[in-house]
C-alpha atoms as a PDB file:
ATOM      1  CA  UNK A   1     -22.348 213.677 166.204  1.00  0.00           C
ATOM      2  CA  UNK A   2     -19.624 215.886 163.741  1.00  0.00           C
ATOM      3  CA  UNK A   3     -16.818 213.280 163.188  1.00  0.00           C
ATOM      4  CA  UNK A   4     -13.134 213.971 164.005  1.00  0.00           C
ATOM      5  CA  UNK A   5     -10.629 213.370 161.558  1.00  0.00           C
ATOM      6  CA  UNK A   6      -6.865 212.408 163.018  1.00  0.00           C
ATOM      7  CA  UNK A   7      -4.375 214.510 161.833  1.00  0.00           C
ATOM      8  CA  UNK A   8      -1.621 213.668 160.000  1.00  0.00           C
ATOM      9  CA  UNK A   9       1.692 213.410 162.075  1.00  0.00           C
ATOM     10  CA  UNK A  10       5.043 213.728 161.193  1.00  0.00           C
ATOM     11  CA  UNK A  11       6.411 212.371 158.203  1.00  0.00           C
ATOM     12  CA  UNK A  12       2.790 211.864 157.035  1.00  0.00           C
ATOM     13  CA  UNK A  13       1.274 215.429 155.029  1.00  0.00           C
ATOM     14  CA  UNK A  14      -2.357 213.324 154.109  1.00  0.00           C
ATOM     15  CA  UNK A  15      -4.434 210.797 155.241  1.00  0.00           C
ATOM     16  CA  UNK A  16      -7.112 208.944 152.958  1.00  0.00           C
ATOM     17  CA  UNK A  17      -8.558 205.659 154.358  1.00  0.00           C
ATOM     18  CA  UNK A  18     -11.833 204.026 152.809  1.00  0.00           C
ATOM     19  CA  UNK A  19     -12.837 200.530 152.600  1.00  0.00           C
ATOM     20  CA  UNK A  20      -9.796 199.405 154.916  1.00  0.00           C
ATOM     21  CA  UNK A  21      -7.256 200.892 152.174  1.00  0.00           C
ATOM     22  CA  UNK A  22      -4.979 203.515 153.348  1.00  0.00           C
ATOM     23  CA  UNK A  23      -2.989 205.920 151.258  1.00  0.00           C
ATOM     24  CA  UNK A  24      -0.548 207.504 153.023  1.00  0.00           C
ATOM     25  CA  UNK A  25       1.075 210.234 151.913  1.00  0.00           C
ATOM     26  CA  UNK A  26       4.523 211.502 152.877  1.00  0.00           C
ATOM     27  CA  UNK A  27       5.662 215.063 153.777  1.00  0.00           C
ATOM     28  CA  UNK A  28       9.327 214.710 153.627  1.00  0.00           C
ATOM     29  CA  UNK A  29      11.801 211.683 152.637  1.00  0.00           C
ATOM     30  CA  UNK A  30      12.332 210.354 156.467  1.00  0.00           C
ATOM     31  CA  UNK A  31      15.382 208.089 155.147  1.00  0.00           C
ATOM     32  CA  UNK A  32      17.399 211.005 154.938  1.00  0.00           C
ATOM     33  CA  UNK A  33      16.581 212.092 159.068  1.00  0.00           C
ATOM     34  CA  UNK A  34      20.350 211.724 160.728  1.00  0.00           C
ATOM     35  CA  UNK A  35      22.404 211.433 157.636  1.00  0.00           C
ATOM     36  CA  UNK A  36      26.397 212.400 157.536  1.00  0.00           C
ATOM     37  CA  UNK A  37      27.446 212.877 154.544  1.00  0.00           C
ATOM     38  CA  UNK A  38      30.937 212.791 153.109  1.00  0.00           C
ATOM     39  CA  UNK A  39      32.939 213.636 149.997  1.00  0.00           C
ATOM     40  CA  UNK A  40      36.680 212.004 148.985  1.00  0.00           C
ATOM     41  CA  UNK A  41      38.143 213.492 146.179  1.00  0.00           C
ATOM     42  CA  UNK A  42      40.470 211.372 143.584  1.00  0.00           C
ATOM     43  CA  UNK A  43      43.931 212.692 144.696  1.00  0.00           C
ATOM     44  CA  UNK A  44      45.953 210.525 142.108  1.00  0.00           C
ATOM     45  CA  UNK A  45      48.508 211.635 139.749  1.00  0.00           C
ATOM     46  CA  UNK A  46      45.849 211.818 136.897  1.00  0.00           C
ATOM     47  CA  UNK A  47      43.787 214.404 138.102  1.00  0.00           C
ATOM     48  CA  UNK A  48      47.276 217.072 139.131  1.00  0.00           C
ATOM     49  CA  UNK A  49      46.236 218.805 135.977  1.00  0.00           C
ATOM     50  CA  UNK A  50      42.698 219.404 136.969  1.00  0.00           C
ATOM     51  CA  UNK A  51      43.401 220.795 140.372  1.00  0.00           C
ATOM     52  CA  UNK A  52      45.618 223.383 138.710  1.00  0.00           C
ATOM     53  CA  UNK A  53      45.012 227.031 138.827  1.00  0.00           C
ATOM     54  CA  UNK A  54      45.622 228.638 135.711  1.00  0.00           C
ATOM     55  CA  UNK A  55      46.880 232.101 134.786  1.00  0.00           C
ATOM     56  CA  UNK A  56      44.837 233.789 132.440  1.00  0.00           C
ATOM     57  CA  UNK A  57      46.139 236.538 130.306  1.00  0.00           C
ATOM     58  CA  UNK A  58      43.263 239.938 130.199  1.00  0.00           C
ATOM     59  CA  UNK A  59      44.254 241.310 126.253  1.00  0.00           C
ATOM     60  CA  UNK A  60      47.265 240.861 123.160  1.00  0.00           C
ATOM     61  CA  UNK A  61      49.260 244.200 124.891  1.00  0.00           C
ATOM     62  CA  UNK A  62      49.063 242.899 128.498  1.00  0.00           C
ATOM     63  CA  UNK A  63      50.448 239.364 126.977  1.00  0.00           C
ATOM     64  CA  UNK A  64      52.848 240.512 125.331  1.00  0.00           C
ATOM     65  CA  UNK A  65      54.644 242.670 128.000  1.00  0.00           C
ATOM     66  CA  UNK A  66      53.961 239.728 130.695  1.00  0.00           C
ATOM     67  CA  UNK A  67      51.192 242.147 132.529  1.00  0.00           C
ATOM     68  CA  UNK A  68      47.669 241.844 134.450  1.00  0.00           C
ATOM     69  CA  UNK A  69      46.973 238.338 134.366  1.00  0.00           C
ATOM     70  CA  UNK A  70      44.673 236.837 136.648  1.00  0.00           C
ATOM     71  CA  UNK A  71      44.459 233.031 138.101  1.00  0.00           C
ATOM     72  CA  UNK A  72      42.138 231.344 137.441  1.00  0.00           C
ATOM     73  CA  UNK A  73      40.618 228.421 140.189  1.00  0.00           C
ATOM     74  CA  UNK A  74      41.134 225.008 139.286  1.00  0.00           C
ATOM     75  CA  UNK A  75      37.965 223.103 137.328  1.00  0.00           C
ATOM     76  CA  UNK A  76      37.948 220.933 140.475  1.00  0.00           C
ATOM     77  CA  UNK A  77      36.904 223.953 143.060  1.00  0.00           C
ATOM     78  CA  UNK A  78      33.912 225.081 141.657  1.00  0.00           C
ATOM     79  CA  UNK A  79      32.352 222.319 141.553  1.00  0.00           C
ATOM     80  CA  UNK A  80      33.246 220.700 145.184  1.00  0.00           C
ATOM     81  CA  UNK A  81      31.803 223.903 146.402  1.00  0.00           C
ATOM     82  CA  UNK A  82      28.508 223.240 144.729  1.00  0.00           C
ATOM     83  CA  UNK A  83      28.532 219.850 145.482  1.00  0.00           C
ATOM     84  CA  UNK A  84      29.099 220.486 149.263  1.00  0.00           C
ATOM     85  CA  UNK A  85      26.581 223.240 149.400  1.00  0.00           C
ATOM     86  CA  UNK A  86      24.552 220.823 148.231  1.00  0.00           C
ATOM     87  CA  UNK A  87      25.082 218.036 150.664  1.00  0.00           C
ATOM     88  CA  UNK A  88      25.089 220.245 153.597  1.00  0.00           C
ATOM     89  CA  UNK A  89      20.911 220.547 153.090  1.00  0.00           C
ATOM     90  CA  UNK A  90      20.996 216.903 153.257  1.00  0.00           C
ATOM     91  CA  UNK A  91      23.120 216.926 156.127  1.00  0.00           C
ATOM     92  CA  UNK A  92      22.433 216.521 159.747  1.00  0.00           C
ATOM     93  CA  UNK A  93      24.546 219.032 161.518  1.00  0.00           C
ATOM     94  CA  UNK A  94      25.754 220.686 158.110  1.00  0.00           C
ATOM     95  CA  UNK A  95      29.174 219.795 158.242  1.00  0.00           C
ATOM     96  CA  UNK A  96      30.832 217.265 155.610  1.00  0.00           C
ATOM     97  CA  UNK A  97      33.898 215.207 155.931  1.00  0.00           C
ATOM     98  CA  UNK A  98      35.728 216.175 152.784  1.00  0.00           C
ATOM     99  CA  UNK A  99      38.986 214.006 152.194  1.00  0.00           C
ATOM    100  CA  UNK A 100      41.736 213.458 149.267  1.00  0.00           C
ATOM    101  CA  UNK A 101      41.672 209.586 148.569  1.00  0.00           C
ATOM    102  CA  UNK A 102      44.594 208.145 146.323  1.00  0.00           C
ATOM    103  CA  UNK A 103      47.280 210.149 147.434  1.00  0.00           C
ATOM    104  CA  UNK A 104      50.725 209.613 148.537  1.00  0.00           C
ATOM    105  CA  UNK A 105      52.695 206.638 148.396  1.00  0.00           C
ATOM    106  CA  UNK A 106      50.711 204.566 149.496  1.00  0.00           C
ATOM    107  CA  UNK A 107      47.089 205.426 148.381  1.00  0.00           C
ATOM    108  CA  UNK A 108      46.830 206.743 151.583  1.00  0.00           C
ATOM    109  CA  UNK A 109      43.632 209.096 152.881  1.00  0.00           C
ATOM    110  CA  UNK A 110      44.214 213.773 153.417  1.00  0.00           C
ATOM    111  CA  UNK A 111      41.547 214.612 155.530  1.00  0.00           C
ATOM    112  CA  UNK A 112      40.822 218.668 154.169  1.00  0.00           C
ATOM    113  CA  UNK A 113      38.596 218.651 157.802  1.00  0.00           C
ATOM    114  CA  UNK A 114      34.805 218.908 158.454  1.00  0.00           C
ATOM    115  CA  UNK A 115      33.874 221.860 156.043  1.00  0.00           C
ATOM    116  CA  UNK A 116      30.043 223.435 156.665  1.00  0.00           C
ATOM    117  CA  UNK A 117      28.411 223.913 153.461  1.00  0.00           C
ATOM    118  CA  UNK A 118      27.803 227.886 154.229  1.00  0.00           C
ATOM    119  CA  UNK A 119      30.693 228.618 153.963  1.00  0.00           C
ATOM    120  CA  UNK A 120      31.659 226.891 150.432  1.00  0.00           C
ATOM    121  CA  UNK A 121      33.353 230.228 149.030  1.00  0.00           C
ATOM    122  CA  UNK A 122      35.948 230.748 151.117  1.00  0.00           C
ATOM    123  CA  UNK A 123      37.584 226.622 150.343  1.00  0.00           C
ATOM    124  CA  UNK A 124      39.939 226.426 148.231  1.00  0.00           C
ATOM    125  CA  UNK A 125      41.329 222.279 146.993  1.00  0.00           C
ATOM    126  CA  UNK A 126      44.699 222.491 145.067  1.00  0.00           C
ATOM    127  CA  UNK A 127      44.380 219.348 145.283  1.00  0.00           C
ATOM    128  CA  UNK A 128      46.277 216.715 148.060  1.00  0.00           C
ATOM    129  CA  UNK A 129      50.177 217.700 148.935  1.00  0.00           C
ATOM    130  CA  UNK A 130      51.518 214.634 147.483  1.00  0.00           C
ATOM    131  CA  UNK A 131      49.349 212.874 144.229  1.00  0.00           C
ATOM    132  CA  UNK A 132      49.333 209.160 144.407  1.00  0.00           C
ATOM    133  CA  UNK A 133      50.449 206.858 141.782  1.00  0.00           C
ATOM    134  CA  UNK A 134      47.877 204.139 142.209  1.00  0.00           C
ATOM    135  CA  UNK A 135      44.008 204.569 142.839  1.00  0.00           C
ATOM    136  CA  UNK A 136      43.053 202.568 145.885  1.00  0.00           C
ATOM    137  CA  UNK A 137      39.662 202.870 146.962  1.00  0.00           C
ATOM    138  CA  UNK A 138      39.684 200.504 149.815  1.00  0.00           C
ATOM    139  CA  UNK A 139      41.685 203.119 152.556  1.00  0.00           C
ATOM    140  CA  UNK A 140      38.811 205.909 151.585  1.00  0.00           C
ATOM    141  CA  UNK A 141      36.020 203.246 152.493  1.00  0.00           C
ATOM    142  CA  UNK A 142      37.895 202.564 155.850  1.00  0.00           C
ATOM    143  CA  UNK A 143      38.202 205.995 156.465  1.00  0.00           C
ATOM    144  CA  UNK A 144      34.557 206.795 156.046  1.00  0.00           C
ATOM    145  CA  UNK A 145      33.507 203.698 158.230  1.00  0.00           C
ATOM    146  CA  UNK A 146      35.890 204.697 161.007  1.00  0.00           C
ATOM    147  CA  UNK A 147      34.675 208.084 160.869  1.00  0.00           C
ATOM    148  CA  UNK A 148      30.604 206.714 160.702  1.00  0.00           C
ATOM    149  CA  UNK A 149      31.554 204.642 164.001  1.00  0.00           C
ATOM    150  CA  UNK A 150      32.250 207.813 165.573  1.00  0.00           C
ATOM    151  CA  UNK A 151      28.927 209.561 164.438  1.00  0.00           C
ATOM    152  CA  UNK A 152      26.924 207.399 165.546  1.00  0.00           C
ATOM    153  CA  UNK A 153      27.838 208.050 168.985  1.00  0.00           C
ATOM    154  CA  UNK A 154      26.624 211.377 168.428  1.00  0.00           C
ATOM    155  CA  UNK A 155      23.458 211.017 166.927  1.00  0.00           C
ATOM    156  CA  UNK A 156      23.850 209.845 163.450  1.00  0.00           C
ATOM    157  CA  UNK A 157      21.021 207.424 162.058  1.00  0.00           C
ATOM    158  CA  UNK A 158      23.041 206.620 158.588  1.00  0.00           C
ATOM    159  CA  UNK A 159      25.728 208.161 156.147  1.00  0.00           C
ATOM    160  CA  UNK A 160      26.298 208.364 152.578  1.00  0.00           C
ATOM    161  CA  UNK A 161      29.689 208.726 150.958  1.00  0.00           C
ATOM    162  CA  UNK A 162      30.587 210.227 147.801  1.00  0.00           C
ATOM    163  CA  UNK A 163      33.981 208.857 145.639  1.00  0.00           C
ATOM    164  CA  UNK A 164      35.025 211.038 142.787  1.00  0.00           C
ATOM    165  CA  UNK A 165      37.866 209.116 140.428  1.00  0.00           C
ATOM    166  CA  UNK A 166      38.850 209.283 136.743  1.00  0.00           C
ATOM    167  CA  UNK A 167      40.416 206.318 136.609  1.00  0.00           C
ATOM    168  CA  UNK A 168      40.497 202.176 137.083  1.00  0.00           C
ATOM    169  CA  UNK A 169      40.111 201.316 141.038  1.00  0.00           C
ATOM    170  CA  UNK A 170      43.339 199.433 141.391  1.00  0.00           C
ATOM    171  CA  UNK A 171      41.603 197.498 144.252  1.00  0.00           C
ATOM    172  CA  UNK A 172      37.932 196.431 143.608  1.00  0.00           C
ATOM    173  CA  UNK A 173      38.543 192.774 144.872  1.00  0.00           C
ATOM    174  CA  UNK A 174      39.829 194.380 148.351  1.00  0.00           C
ATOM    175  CA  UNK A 175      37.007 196.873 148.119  1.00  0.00           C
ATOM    176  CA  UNK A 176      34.051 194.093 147.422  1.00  0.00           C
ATOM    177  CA  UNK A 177      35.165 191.849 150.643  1.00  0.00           C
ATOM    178  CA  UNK A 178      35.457 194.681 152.912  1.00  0.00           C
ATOM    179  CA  UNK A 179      31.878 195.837 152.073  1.00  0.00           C
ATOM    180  CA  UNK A 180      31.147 192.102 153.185  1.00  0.00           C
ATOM    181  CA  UNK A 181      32.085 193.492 156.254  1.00  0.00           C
ATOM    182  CA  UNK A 182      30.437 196.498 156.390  1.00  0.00           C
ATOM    183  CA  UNK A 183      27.098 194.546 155.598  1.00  0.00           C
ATOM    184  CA  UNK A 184      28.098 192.213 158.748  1.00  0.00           C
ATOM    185  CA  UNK A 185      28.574 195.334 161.155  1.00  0.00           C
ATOM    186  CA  UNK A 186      25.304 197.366 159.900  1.00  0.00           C
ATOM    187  CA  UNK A 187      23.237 193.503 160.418  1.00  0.00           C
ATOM    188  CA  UNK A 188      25.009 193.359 163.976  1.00  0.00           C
ATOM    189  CA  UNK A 189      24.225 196.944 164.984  1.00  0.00           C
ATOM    190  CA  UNK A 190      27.930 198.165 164.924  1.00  0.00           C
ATOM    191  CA  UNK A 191      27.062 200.563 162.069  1.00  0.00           C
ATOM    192  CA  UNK A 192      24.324 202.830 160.722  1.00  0.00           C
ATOM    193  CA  UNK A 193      23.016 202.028 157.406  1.00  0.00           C
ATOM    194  CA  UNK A 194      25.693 203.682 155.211  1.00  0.00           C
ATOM    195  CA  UNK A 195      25.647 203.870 150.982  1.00  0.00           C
ATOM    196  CA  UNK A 196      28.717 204.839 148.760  1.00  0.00           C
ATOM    197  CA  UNK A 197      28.277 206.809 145.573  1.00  0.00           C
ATOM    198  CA  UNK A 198      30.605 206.044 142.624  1.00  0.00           C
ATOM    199  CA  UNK A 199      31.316 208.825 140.130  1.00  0.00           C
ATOM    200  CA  UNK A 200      33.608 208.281 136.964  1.00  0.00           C
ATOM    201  CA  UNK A 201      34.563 211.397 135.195  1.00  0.00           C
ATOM    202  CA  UNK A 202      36.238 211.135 131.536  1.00  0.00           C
ATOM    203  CA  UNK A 203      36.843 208.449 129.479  1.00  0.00           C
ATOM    204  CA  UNK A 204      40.002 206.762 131.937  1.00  0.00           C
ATOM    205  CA  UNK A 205      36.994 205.337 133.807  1.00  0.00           C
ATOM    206  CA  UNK A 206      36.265 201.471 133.404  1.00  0.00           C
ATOM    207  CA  UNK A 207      32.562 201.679 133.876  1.00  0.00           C
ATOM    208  CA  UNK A 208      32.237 197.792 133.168  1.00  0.00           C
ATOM    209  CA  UNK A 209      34.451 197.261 136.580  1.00  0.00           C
ATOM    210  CA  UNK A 210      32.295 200.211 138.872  1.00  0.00           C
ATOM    211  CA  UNK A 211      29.394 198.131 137.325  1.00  0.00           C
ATOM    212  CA  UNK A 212      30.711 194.876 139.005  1.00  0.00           C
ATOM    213  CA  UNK A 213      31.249 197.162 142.473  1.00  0.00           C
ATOM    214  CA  UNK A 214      28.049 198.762 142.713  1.00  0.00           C
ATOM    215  CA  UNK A 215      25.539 196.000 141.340  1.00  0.00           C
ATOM    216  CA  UNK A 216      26.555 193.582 144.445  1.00  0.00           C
ATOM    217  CA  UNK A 217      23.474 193.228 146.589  1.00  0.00           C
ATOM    218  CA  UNK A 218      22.960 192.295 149.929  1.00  0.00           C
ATOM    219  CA  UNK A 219      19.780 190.894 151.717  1.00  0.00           C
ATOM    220  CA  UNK A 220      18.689 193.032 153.769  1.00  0.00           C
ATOM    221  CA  UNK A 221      19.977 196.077 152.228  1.00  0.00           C
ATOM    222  CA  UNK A 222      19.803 195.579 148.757  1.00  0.00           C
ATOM    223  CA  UNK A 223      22.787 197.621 146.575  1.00  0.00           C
ATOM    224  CA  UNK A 224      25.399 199.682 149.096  1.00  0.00           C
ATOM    225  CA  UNK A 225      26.889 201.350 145.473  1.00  0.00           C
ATOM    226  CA  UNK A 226      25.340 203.873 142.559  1.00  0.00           C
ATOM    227  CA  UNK A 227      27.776 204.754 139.952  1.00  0.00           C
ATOM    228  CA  UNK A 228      27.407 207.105 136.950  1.00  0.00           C
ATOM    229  CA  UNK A 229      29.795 208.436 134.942  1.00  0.00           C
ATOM    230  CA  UNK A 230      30.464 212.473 133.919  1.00  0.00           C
ATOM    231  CA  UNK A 231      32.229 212.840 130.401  1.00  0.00           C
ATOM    232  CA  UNK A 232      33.674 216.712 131.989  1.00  0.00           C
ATOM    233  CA  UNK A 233      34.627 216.946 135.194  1.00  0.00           C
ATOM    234  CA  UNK A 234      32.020 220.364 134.794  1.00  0.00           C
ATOM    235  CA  UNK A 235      29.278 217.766 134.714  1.00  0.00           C
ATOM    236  CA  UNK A 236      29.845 216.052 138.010  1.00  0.00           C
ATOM    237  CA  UNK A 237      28.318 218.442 140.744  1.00  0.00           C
ATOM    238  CA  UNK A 238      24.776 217.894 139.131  1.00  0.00           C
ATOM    239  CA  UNK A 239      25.411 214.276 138.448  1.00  0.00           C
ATOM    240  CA  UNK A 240      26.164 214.001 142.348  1.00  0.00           C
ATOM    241  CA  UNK A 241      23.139 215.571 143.346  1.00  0.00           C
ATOM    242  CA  UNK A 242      20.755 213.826 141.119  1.00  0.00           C
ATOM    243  CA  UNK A 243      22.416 210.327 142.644  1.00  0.00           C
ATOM    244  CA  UNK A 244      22.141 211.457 146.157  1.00  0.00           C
ATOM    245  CA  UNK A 245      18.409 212.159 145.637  1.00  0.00           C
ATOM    246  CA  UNK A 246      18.026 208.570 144.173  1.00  0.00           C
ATOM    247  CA  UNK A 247      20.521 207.163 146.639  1.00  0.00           C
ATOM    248  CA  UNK A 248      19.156 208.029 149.874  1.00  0.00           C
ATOM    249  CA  UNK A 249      15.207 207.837 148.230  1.00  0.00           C
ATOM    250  CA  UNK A 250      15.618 204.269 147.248  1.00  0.00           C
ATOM    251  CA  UNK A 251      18.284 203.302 149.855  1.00  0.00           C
ATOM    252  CA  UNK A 252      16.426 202.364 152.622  1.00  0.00           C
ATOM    253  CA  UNK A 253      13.090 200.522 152.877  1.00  0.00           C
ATOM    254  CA  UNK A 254      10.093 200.262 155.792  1.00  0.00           C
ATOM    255  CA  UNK A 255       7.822 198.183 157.164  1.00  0.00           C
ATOM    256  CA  UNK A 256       4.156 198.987 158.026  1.00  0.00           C
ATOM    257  CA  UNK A 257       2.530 197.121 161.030  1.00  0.00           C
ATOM    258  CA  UNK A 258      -1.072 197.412 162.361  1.00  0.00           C
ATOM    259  CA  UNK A 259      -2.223 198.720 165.680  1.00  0.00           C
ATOM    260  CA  UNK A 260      -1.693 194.455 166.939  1.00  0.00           C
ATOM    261  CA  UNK A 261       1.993 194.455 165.226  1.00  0.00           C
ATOM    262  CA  UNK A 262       1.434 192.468 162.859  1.00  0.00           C
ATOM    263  CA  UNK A 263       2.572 193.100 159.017  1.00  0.00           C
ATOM    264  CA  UNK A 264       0.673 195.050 156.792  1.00  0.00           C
ATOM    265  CA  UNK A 265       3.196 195.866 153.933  1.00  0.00           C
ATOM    266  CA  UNK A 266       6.974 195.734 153.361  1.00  0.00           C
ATOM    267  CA  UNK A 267       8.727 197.414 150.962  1.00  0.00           C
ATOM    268  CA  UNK A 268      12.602 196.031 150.677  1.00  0.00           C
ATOM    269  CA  UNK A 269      14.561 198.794 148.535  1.00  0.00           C
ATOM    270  CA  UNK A 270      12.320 201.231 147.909  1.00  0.00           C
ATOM    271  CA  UNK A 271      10.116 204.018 149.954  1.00  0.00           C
ATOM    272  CA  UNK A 272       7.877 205.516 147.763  1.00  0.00           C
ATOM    273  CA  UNK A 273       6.240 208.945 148.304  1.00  0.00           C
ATOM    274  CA  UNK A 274       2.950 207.592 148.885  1.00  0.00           C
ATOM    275  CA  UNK A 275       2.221 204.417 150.162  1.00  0.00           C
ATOM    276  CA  UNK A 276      -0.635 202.346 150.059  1.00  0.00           C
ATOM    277  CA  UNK A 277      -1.084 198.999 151.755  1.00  0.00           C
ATOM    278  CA  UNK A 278      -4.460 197.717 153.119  1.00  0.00           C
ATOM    279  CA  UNK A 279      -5.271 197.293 157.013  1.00  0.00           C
ATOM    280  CA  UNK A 280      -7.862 194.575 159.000  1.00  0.00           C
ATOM    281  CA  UNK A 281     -11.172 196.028 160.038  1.00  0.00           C
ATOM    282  CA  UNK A 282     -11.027 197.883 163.173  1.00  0.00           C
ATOM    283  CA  UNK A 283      -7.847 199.074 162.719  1.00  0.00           C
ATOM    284  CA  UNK A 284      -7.027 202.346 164.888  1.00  0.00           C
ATOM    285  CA  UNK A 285      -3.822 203.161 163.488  1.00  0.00           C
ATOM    286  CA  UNK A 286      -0.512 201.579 161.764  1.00  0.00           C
ATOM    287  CA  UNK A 287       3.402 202.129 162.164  1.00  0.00           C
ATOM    288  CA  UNK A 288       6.137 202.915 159.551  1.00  0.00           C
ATOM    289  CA  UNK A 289       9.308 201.635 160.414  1.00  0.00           C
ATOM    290  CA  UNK A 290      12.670 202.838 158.601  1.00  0.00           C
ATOM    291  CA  UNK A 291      16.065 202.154 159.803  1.00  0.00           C
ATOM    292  CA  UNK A 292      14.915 201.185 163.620  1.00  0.00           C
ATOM    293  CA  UNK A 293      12.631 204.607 163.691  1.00  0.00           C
ATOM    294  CA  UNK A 294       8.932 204.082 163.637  1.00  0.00           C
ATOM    295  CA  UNK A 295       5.654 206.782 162.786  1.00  0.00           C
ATOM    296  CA  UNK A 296       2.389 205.577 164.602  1.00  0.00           C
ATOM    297  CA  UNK A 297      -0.228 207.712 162.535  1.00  0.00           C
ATOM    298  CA  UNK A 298      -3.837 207.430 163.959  1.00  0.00           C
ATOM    299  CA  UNK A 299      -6.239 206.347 161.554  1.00  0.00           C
ATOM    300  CA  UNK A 300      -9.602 208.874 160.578  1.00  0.00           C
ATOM    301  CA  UNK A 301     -12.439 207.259 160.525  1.00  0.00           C
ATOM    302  CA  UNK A 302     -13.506 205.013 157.358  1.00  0.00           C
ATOM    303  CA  UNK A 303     -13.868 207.795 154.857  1.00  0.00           C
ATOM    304  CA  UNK A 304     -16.723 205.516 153.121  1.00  0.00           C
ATOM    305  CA  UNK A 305     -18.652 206.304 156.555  1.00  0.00           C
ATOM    306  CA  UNK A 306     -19.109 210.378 154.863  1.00  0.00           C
ATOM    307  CA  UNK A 307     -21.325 208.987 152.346  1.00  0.00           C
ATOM    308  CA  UNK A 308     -24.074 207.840 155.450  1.00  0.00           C
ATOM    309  CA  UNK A 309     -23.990 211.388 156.288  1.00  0.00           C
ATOM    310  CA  UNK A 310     -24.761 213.069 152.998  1.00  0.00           C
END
């Protein structure tokens, strides 16, 4: 009798199972599967200067006699269009909230809109119409959780924010209790799973103090925050990626039953690519869980059993 092998199903790309071990291994990272993504860029005084676009003068002669110059984009704009081109592959329908944060008088949020990531070249951000004087991160995280409410009523699973500053948050005891409550709403179901991304760019940044934000964890959910800081503002589209790769890898755990429900592995902050856990004999088949979604892959037949055949 020629024995069937089950196929892998979706997220699984490979199957190996001898000896009641299985290695699993995965074909894409299913933690990122109904992800909005979001961007809120430091609009405080501190960073008018950045957002500025420059003339440039083309030649001595033309300087001299106040002729063809050309402007130059702000250092900000080139790199929020990478960034969101970026985060558009990551997210589920493609378009990003993008927001000024630490503006006006009263740290108060700009919404720029929901931008798709296609069409990056054609954004301009000259930054928000009225540069705050204080940087208060609390009123961006509201924003964002608001905004997450309303996605998932339409289909989002989880969302990831990212928070550009240069300087000191103004409000990190504010901001630390009202991600208590953002761990309390997720636990009760009246959220998606959501992480925030940190990034400090130049040397204004107190990393010691986005250090005491981001290392807070939370059972169940381990660390909300990531931080890094950029020396250049130049360096903070790649830094952004790179943490949204790590972010939404490590972010979210899963739990493996059997084909009886019962508990076969757990891993709390971290989803590997592969996993590899070990099953009772007679097992048919095993479910990944991640974020309320669950796999069922049909185990192949004991791969030891190929060695009777040979």
């Amino acid at each position: 009798m020629t024995k069937v092998h089950e196929r892998p199903v979706e997220p699984f790309s490979d199957i190996h199972f001898e000896h009641g071990e299985v290695r699993a291994t995965l074909l894409h990272d299913p933690t990122v599967e109904g992800l909005d993504m979001a961007i809120y860029l430091d609009g405080s005084g501190s960073m008018e200067d950045e957002y500025e676009y420059k003339k440039k003068w083309k030649g001595i002669v033309n300087w001299l006699f106040g002729t063809n110059t050309e402007f130059k984009p702000n250092v900000v704009e080139p790199q929020v269009r990478w960034i969101l081109e970026y985060l558009a592959t990551k997210d589920r329908n493609g378009l990003l909230r993008v927001a000024y944060w630490a503006c006006g008088n009263k740290s108060s949020i700009e919404v720029i809109g929901e931008l798709k990531g296609q069409d990056v070249e054609s954004y301009k951000f000259p930054g928000p119409s009225v540069f705050g004087s204080s940087t208060n991160l609390e009123p961006a995280l509201r924003d964002f959780v608001s905004y997450m409410k309303d996605q998932a009523l339409r289909g989002a699973r989880q969302g990831c924010a990212v928070f550009v500053t240069d300087g000191v948050i103004h409000d990190a005891d504010r901001v630390k209790a009202f991600c208590d409550s953002v761990v309390r709403d997720m636990k009760n179901g009246k959220l998606p799973r959501l992480n925030f991304i940190l990034v400090g760019v130049g040397d204004g940044v107190d990393e010691e103090q986005m250090e005491d934000i981001c290392h807070a964890e939370y059972p169940g959910f381990g660390h909300l925050w990531c931080h890094r800081v950029a020396e250049e503002i130049n360096e903070v589209a790649e830094l952004v990626a790179v943490l949204v790769d790590e972010t939404m890898t490590v972010a979210s755990g899963g739990i493996v039953y059997d084909d009886k429900g019962k508990i076969v592995a757990r891993y709390e902050a971290r989803l590997p690519a592969i996993l590899e856990f070990k099953v009772p004999e007679g097992c048919k088949a095993f479910t990944l869980e991640i974020n309320g979604q669950k796999f069922t892959q049909p185990l192949p037949e004991d791969d030891d059993d190929d060695d009777d055949h040979h």
